[in-house]
PDB file of N, CA and C in Angstrom:
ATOM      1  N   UNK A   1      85.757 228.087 161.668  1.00  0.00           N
ATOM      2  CA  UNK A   1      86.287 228.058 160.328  1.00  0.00           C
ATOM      3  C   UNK A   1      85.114 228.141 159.353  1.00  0.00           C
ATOM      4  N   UNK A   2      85.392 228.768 158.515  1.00  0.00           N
ATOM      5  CA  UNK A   2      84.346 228.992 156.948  1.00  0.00           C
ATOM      6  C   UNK A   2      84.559 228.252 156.077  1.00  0.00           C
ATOM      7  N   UNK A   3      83.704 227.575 155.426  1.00  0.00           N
ATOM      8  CA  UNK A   3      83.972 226.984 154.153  1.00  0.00           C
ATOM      9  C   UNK A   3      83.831 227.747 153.145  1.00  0.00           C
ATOM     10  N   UNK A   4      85.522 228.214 151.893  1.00  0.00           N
ATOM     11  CA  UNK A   4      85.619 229.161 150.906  1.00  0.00           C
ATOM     12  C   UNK A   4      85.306 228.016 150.387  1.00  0.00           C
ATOM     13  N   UNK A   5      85.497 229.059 148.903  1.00  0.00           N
ATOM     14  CA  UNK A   5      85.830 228.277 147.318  1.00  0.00           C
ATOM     15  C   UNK A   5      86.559 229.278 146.705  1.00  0.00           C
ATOM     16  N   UNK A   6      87.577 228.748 145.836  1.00  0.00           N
ATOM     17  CA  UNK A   6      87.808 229.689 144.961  1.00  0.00           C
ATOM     18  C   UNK A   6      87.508 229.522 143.647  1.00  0.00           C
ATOM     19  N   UNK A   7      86.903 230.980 143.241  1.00  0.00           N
ATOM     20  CA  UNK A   7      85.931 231.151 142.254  1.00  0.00           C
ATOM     21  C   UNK A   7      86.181 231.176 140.907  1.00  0.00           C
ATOM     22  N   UNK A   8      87.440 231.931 141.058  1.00  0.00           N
ATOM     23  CA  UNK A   8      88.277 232.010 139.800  1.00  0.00           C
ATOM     24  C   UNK A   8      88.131 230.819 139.086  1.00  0.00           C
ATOM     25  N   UNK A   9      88.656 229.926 139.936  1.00  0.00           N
ATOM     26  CA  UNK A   9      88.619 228.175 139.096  1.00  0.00           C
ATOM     27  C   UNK A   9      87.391 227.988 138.143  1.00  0.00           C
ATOM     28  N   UNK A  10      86.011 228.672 138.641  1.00  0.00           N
ATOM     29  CA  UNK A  10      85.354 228.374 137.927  1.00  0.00           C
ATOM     30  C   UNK A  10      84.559 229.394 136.861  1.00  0.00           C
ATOM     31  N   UNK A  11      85.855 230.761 136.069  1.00  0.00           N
ATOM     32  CA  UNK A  11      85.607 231.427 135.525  1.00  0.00           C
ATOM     33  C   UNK A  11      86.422 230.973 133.973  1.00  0.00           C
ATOM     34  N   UNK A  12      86.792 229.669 134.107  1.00  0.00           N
ATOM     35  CA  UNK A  12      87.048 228.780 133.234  1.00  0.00           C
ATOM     36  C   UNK A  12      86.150 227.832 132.197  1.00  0.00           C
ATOM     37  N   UNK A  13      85.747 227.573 131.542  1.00  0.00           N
ATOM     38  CA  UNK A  13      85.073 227.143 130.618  1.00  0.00           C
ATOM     39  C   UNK A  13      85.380 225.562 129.594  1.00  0.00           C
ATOM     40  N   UNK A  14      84.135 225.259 129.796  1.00  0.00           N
ATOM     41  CA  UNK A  14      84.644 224.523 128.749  1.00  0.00           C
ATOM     42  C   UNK A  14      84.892 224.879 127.001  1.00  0.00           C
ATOM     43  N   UNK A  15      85.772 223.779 126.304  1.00  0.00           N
ATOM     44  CA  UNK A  15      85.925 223.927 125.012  1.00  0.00           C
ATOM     45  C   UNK A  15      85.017 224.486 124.646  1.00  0.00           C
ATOM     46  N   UNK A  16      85.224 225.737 123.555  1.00  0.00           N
ATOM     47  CA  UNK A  16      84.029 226.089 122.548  1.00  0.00           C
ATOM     48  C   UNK A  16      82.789 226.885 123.134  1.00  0.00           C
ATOM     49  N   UNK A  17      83.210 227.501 124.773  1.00  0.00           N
ATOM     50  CA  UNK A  17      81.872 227.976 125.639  1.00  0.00           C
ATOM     51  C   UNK A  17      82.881 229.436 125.956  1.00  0.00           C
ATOM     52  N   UNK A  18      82.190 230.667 125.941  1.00  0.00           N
ATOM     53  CA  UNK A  18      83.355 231.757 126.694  1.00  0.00           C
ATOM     54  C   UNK A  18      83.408 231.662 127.824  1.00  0.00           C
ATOM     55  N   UNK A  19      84.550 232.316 128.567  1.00  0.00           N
ATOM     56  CA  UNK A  19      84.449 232.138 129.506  1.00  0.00           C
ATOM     57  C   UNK A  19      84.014 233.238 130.471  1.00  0.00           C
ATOM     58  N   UNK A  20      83.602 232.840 132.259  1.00  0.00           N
ATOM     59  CA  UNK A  20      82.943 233.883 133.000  1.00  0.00           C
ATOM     60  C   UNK A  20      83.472 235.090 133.121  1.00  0.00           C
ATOM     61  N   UNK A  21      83.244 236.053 133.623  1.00  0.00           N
ATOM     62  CA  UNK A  21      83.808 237.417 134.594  1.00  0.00           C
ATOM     63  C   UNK A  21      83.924 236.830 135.670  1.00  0.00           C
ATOM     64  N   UNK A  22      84.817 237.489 136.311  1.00  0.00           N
ATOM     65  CA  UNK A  22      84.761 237.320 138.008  1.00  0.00           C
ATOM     66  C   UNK A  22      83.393 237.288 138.689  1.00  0.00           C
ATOM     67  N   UNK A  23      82.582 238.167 138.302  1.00  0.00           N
ATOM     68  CA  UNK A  23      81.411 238.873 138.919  1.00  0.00           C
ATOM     69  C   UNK A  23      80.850 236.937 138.695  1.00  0.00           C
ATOM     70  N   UNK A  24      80.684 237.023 137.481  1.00  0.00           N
ATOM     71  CA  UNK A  24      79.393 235.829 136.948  1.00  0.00           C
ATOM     72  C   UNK A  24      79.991 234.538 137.363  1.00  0.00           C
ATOM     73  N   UNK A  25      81.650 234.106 138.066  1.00  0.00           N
ATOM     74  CA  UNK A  25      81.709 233.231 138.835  1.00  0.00           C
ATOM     75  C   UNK A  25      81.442 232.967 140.231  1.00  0.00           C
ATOM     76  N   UNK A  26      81.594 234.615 140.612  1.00  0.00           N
ATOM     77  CA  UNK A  26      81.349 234.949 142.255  1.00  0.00           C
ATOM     78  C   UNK A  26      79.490 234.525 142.501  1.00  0.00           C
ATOM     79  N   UNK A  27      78.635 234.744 141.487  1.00  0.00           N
ATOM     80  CA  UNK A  27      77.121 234.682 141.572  1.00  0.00           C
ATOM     81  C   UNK A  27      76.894 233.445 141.527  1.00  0.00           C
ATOM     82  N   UNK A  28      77.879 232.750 140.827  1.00  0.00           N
ATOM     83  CA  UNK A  28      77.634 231.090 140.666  1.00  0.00           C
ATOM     84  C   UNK A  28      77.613 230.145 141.618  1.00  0.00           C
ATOM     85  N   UNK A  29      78.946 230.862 141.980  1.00  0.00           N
ATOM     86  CA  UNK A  29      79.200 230.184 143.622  1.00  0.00           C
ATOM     87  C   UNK A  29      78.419 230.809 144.999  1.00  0.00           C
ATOM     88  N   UNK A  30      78.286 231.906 144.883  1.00  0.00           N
ATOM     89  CA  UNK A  30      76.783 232.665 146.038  1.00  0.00           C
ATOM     90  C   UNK A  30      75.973 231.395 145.451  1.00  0.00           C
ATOM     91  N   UNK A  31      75.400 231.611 144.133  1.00  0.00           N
ATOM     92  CA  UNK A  31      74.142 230.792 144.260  1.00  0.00           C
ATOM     93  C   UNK A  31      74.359 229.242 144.414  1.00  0.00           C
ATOM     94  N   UNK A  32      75.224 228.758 144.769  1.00  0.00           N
ATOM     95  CA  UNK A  32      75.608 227.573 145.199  1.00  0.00           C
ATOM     96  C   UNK A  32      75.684 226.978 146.553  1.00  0.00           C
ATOM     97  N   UNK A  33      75.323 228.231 147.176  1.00  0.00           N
ATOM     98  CA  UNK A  33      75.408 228.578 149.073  1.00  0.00           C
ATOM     99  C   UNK A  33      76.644 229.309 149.328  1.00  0.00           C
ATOM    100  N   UNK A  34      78.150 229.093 149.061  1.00  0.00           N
ATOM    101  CA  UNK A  34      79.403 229.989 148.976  1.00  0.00           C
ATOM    102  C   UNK A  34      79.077 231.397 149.362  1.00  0.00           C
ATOM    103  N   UNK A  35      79.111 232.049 150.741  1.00  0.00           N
ATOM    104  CA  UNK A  35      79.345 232.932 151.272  1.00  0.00           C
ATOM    105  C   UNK A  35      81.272 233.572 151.292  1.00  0.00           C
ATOM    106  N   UNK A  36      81.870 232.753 151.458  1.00  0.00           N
ATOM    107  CA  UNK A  36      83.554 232.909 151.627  1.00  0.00           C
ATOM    108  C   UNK A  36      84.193 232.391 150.459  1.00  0.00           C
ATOM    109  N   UNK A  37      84.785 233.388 150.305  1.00  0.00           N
ATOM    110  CA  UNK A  37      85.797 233.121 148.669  1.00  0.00           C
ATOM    111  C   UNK A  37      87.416 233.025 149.363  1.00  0.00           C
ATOM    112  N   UNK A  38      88.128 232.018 148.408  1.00  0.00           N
ATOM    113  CA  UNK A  38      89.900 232.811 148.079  1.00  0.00           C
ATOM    114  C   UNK A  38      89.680 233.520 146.756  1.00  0.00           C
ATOM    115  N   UNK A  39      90.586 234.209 147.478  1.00  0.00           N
ATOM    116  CA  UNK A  39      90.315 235.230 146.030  1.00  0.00           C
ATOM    117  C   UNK A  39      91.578 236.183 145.821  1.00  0.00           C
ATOM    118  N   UNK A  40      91.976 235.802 144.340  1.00  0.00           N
ATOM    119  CA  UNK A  40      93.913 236.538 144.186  1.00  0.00           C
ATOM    120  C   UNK A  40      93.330 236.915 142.380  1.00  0.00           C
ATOM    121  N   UNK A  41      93.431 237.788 142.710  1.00  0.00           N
ATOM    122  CA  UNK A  41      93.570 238.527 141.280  1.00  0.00           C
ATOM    123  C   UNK A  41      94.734 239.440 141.155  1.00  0.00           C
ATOM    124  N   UNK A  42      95.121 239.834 139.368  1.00  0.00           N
ATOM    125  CA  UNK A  42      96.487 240.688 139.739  1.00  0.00           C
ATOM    126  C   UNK A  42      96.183 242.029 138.859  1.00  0.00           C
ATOM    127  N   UNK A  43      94.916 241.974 138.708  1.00  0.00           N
ATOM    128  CA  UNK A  43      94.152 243.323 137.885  1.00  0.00           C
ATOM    129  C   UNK A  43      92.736 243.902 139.066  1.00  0.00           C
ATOM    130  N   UNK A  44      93.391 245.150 139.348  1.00  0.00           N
ATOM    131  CA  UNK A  44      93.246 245.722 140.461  1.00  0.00           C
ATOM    132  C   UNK A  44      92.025 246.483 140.129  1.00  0.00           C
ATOM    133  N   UNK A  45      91.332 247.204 139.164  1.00  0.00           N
ATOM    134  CA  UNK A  45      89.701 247.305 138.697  1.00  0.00           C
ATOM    135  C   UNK A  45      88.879 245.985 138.944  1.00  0.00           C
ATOM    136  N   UNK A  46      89.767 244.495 138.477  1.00  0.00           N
ATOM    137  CA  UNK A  46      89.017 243.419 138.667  1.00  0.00           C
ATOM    138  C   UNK A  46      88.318 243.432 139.878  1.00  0.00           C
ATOM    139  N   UNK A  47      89.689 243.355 141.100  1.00  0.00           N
ATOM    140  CA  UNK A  47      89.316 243.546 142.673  1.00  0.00           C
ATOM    141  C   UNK A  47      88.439 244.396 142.941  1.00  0.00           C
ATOM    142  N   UNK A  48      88.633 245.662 142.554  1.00  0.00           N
ATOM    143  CA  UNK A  48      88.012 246.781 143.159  1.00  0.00           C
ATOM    144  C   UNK A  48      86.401 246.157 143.054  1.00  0.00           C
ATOM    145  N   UNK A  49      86.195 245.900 141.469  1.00  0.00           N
ATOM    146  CA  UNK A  49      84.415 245.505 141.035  1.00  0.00           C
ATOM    147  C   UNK A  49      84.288 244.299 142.100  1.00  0.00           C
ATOM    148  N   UNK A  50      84.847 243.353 142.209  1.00  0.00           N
ATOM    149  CA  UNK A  50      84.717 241.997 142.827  1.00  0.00           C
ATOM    150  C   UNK A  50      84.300 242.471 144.303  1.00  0.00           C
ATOM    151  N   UNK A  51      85.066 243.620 145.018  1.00  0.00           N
ATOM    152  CA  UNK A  51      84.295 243.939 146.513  1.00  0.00           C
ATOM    153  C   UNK A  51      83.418 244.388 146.335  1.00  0.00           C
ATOM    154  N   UNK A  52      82.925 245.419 145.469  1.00  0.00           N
ATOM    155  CA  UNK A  52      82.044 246.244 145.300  1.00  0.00           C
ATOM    156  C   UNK A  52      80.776 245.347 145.455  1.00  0.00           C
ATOM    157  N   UNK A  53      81.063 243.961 144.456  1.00  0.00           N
ATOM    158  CA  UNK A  53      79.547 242.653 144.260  1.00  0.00           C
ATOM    159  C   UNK A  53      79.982 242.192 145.628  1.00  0.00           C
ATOM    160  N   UNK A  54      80.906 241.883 146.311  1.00  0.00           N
ATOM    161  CA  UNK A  54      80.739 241.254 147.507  1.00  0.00           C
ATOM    162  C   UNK A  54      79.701 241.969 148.510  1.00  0.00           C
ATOM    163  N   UNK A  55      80.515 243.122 148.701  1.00  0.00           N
ATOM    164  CA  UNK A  55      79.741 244.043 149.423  1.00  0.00           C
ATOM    165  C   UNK A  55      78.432 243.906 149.393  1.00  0.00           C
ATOM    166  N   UNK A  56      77.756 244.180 148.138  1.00  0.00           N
ATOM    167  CA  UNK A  56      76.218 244.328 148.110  1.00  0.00           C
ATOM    168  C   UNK A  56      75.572 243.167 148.128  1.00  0.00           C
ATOM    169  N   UNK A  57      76.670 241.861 148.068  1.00  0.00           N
ATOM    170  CA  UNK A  57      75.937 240.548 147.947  1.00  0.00           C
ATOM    171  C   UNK A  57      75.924 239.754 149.432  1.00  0.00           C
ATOM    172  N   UNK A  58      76.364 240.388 150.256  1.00  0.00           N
ATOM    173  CA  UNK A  58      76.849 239.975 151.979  1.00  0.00           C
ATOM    174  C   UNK A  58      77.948 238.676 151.780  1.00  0.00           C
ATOM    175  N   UNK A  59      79.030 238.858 150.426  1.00  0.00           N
ATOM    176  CA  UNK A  59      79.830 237.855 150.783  1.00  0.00           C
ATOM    177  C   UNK A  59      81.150 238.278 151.228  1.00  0.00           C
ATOM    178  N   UNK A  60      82.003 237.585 151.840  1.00  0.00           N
ATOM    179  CA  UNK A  60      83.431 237.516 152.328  1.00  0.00           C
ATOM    180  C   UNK A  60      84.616 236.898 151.477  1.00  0.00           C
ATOM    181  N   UNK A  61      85.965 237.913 151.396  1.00  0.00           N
ATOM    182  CA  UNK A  61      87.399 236.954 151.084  1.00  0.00           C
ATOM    183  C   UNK A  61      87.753 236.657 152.006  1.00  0.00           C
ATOM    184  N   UNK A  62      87.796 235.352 152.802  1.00  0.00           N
ATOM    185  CA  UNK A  62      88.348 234.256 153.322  1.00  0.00           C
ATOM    186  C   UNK A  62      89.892 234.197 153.505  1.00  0.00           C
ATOM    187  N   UNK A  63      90.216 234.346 152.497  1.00  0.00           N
ATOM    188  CA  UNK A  63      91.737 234.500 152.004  1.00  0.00           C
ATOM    189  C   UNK A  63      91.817 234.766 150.935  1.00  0.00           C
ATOM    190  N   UNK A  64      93.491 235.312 150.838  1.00  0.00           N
ATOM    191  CA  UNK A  64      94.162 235.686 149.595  1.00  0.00           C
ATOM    192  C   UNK A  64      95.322 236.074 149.544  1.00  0.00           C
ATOM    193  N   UNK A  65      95.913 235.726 148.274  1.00  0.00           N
ATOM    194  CA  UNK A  65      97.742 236.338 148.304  1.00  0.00           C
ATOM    195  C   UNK A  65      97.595 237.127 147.802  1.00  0.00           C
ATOM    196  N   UNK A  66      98.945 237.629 147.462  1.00  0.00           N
ATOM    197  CA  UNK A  66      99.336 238.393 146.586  1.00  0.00           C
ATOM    198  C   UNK A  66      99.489 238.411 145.541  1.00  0.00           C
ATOM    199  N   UNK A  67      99.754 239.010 144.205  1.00  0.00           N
ATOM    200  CA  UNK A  67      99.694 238.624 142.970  1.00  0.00           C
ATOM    201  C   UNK A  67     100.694 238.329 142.600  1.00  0.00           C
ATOM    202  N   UNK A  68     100.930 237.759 141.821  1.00  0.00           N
ATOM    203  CA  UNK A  68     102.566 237.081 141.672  1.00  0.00           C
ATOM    204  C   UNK A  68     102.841 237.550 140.105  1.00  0.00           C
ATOM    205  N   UNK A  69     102.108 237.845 139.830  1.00  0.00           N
ATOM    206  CA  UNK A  69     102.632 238.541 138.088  1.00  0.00           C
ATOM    207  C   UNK A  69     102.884 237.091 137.343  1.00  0.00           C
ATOM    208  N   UNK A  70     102.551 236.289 137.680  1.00  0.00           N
ATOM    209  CA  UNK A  70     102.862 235.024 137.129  1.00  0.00           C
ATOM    210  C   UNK A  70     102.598 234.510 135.520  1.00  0.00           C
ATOM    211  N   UNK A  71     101.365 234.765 135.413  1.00  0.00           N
ATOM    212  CA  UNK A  71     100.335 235.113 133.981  1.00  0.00           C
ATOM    213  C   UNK A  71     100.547 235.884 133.441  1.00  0.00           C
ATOM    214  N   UNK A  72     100.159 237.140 133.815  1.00  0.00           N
ATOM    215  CA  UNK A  72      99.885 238.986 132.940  1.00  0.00           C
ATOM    216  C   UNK A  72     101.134 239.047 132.373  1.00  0.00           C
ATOM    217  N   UNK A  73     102.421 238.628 132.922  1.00  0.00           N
ATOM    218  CA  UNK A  73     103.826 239.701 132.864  1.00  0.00           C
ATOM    219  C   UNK A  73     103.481 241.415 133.061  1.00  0.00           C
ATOM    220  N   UNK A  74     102.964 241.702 133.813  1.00  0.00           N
ATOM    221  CA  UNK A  74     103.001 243.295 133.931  1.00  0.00           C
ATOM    222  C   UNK A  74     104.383 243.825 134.093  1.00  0.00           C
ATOM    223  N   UNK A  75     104.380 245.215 134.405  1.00  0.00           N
ATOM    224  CA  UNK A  75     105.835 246.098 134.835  1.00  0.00           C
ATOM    225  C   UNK A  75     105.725 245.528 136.159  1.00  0.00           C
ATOM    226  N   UNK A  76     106.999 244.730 136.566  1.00  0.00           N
ATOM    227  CA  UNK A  76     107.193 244.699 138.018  1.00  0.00           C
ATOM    228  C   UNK A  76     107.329 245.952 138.662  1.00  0.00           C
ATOM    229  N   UNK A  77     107.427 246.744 138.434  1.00  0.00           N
ATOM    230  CA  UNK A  77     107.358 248.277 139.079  1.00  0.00           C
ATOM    231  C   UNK A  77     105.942 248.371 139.968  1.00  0.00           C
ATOM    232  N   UNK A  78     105.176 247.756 139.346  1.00  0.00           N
ATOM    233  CA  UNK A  78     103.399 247.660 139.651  1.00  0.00           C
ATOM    234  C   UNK A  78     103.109 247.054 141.104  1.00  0.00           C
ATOM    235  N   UNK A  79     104.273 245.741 141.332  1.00  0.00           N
ATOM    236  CA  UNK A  79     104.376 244.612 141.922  1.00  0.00           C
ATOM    237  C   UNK A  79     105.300 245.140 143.276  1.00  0.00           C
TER     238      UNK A  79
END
């Protein structure tokens, strides 16, 4: 078994600070030791960039669902 994190959680911010990119939470957590992510995004350029830094960074998704449209409201057509 691998020990993930999920990263997203920490592309959150505090009050009054902006908040991360995917990319600049995924580096946070690499540089934290975090090799294995969960990882659910429902914006599909997001994903695409997010393997692209995995790839070149030797990290792994661990796991992940599916997107649930939960947030965005996109066209369920998408879904």
């Amino acid at each position: 078994m691998n020990v993930s994190v999920n990263c997203e959680h920490f592309m959150k911010s505090a009050p009054g600070e902006t908040e991360r990119s995917l990319k600049e939470s995924l580096r946070l957590c690499a540089d934290a030791g975090f090799r294995f992510f969960d990882l659910a995004t429902e914006d599909l350029a997001q994903a695409d960039a997010a393997a692209a830094f995995m790839d070149e960074n030797g990290l792994s998704v661990g796991q992940s669902h599916m997107p649930y449209n939960r947030y965005r409201r996109e066209d369920y057509a998408d879904f």
